[in-house]
C-alpha atoms as a PDB file:
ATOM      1  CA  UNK A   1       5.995   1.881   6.348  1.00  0.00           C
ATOM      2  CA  UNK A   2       8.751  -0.787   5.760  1.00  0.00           C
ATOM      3  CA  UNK A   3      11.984   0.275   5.692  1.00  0.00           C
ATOM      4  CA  UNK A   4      15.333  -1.582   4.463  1.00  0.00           C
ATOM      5  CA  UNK A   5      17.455  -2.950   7.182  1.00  0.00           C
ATOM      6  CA  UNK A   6      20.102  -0.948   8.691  1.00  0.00           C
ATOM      7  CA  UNK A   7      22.859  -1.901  11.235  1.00  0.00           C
ATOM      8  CA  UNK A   8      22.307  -0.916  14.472  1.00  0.00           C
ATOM      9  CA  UNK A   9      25.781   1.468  14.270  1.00  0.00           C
ATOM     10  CA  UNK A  10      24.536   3.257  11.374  1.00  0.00           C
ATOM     11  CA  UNK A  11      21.715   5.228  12.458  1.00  0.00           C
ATOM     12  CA  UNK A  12      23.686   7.534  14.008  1.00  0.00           C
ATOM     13  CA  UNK A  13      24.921   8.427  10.569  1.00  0.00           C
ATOM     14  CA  UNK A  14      22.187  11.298   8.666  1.00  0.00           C
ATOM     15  CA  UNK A  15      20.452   9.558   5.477  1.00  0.00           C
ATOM     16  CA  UNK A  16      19.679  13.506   4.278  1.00  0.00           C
ATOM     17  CA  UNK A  17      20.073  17.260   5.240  1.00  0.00           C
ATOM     18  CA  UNK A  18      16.577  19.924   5.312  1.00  0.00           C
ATOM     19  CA  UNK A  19      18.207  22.661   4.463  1.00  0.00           C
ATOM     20  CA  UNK A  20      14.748  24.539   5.089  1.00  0.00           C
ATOM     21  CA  UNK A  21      15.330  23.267   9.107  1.00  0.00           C
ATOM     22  CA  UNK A  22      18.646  23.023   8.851  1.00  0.00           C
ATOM     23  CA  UNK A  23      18.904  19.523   9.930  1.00  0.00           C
ATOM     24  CA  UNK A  24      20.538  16.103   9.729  1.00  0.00           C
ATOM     25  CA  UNK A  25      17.449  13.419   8.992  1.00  0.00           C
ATOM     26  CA  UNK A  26      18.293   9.752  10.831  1.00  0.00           C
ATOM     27  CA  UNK A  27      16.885   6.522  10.144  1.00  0.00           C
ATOM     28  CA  UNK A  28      14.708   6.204  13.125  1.00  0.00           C
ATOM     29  CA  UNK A  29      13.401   9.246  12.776  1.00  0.00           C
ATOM     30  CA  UNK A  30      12.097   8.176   9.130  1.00  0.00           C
ATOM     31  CA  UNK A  31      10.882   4.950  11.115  1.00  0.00           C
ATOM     32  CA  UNK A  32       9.114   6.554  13.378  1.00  0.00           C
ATOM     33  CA  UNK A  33       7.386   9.087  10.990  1.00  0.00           C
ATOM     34  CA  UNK A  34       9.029  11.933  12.286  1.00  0.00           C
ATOM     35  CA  UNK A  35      10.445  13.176   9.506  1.00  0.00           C
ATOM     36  CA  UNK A  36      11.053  12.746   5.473  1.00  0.00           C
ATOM     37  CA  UNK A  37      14.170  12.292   3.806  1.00  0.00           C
ATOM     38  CA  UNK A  38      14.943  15.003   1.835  1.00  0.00           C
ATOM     39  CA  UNK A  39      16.380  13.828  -1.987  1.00  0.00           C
ATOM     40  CA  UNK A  40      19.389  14.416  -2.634  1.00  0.00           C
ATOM     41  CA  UNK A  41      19.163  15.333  -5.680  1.00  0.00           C
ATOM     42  CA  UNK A  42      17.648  18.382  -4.352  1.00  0.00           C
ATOM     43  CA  UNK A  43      20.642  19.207  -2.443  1.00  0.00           C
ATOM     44  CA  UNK A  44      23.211  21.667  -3.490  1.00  0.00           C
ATOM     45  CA  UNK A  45      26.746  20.527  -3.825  1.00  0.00           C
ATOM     46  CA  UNK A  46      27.711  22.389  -0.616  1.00  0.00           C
ATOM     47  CA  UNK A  47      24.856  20.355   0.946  1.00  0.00           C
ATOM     48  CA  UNK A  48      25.806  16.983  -0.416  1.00  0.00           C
ATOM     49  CA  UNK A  49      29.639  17.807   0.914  1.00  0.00           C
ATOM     50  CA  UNK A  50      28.182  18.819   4.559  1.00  0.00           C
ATOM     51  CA  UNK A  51      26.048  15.932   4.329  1.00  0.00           C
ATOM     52  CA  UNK A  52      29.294  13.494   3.764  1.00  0.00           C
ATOM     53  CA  UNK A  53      31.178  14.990   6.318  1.00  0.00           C
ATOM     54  CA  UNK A  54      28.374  14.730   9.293  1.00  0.00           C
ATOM     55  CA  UNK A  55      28.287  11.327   7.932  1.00  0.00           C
ATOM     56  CA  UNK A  56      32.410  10.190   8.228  1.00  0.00           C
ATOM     57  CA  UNK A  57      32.197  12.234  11.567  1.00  0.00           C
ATOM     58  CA  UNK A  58      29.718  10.023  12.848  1.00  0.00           C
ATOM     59  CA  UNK A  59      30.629   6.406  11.497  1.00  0.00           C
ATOM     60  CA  UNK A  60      31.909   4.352  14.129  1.00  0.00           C
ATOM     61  CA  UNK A  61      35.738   4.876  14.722  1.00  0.00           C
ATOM     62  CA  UNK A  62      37.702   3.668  12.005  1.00  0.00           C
ATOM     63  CA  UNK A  63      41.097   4.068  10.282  1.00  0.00           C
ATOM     64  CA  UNK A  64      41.401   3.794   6.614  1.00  0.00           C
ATOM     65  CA  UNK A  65      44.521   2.694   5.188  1.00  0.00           C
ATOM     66  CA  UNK A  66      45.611   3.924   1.222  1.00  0.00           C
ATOM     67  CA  UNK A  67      48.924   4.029  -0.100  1.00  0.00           C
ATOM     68  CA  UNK A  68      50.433   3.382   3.233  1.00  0.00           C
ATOM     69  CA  UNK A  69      48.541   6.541   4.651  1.00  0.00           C
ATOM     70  CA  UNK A  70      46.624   5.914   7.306  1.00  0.00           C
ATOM     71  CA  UNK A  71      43.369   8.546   7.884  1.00  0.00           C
ATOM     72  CA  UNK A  72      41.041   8.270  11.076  1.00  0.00           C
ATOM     73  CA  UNK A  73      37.138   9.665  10.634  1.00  0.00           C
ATOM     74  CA  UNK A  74      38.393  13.395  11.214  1.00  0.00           C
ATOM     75  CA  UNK A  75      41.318  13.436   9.088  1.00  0.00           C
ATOM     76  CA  UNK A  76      38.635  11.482   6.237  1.00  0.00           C
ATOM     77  CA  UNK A  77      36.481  14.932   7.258  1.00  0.00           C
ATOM     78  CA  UNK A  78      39.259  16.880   6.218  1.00  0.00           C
ATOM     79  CA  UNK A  79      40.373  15.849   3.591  1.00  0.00           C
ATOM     80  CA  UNK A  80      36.565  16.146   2.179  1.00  0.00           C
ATOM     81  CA  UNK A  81      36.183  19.701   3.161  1.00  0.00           C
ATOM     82  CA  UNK A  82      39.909  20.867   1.821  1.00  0.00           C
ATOM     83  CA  UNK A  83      38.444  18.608  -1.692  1.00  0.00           C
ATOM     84  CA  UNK A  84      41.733  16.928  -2.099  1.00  0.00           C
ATOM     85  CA  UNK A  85      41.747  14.237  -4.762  1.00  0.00           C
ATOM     86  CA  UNK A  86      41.459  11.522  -2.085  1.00  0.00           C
ATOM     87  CA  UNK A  87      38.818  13.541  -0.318  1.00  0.00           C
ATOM     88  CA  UNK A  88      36.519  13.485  -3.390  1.00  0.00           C
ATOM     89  CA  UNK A  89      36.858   9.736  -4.180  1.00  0.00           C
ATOM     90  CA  UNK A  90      35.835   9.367  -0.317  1.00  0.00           C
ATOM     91  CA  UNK A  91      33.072  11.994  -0.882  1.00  0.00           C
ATOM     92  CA  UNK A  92      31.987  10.156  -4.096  1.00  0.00           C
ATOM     93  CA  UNK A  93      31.991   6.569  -2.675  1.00  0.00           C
ATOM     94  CA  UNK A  94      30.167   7.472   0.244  1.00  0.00           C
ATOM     95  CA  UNK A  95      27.444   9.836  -1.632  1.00  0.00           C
ATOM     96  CA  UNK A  96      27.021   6.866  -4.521  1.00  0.00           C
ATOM     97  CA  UNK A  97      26.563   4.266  -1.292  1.00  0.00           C
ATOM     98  CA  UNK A  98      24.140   6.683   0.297  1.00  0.00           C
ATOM     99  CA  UNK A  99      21.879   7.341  -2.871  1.00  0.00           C
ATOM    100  CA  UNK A 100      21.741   3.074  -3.967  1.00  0.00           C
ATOM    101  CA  UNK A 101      20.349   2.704  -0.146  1.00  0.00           C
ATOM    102  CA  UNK A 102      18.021   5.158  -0.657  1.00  0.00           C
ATOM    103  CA  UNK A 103      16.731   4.032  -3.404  1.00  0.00           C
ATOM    104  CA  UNK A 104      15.769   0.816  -1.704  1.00  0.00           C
ATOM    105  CA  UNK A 105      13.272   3.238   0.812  1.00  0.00           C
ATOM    106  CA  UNK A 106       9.433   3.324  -0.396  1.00  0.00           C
ATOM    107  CA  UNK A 107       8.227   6.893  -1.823  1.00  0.00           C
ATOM    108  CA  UNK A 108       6.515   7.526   1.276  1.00  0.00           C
ATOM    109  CA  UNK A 109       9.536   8.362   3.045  1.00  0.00           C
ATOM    110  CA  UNK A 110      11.073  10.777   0.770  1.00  0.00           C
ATOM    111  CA  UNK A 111       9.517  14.418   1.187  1.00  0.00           C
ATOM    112  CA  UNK A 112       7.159  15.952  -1.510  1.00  0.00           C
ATOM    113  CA  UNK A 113       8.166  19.815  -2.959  1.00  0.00           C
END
């Protein structure tokens, strides 16, 4: 199955959550044909939010600057889960990014329910 390229520093960031295993779903594990990614669209909006947060917690170390604020991974985390106004426009940016790369995968990858 061909996949779209990823960077190397990016497959530590989930591509989905199984809520029936209760699990994060990685790139390589797509690759190797371990698992499916689950569609989002099947997630709930709790999901989608845990889903976000796994994936700032696990993106390389960063800051973000805005406004003169400056946020590191865990304090992006935060402000997702306490769904402050900067928290959803990080939660929507990264969700939107996350569902145009999927949409680059073949149907094979996705799992069938």
């Amino acid at each position: 199955m061909q996949l779209p390229p990823i960077i190397e520093s990016a497959k530590a960031r989930p591509l989905s959550y199984d809520p029936a295993s209760d699990e994060f779903i990685f790139y390589d594990e797509i690759a190797a044909g371990k698992k499916k990614i689950y569609p989002l669209e099947k997630l709930s909006s709790e999901q989608l939010l845990e889903l976000a947060i796994e994936r700032q917690l696990t993106n390389e170390p960063t800051t973000t600057a805005v406004l003169g604020e400056t946020y590191d991974n865990e304090q992006l985390a935060n402000e997702m889960r306490a769904q402050t106004k900067f928290g959803k426009q990080m939660f929507e940016a990264d969700i939107n990014y996350l569902k145009f790369y999927l949409s680059q995968f073949p149907p094979e990858a996705f799992a069938q329910s």
